[in-house]
Protein backbone atom coordinates (compact mmCIF):
# COMPACT_ATOMS: atom_id res chain seq x y z
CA UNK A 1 -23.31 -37.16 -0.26
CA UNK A 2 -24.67 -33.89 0.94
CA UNK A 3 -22.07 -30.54 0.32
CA UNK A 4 -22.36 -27.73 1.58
CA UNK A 5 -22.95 -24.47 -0.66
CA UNK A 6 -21.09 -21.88 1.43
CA UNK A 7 -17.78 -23.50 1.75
CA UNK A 8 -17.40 -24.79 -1.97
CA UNK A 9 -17.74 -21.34 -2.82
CA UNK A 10 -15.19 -20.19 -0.64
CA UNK A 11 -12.83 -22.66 -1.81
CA UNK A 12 -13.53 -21.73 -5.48
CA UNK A 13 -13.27 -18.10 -4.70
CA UNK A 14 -10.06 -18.54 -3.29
CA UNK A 15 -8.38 -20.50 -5.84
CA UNK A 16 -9.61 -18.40 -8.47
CA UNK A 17 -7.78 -15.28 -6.22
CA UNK A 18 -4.59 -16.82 -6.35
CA UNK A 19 -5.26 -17.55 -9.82
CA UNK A 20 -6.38 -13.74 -11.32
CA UNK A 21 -5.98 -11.28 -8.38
CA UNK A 22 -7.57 -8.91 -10.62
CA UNK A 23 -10.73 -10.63 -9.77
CA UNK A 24 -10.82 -10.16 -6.14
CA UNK A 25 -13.56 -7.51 -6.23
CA UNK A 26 -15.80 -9.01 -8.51
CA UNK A 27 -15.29 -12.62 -6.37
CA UNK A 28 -15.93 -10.94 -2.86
CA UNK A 29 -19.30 -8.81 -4.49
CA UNK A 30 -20.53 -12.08 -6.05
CA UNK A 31 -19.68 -14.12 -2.79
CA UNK A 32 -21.44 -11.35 -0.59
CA UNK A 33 -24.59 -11.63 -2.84
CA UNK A 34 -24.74 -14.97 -2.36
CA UNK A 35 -24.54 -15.36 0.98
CA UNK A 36 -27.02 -12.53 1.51
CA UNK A 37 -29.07 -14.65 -0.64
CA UNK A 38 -28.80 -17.91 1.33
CA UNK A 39 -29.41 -15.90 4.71
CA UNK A 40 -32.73 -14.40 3.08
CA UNK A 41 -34.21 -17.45 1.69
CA UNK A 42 -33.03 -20.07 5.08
CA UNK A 43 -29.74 -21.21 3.56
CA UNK A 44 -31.52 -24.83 3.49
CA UNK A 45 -29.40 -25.38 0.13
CA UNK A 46 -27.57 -28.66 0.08
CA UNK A 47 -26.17 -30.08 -3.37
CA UNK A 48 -26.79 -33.73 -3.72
CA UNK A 49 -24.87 -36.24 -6.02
């Protein structure tokens, strides 16, 4: 089963928003970072289980 990094983060970012809205500035720096990271290094990541 191949899953795809970018969307599971967006679907944990966005529960943990409803969650703690407090944290919606921390969530969207540490999502940006990521996906800056992943477009740098050829976003080839795929978690398999």
């Amino acid at each position: 089963m191949n899953l795809a990094l970018t969307p599971l983060i967006s679907l944990i970012a966005g529960i943990l928003i409803l969650l703690v809205p407090r944290l919606l500035n921390y969530i969207v720096a540490i999502y940006l970072i990521v996906i800056g990271l992943v477009g740098i290094f050829g976003g080839n990541f795929n978690l398999r289980f």
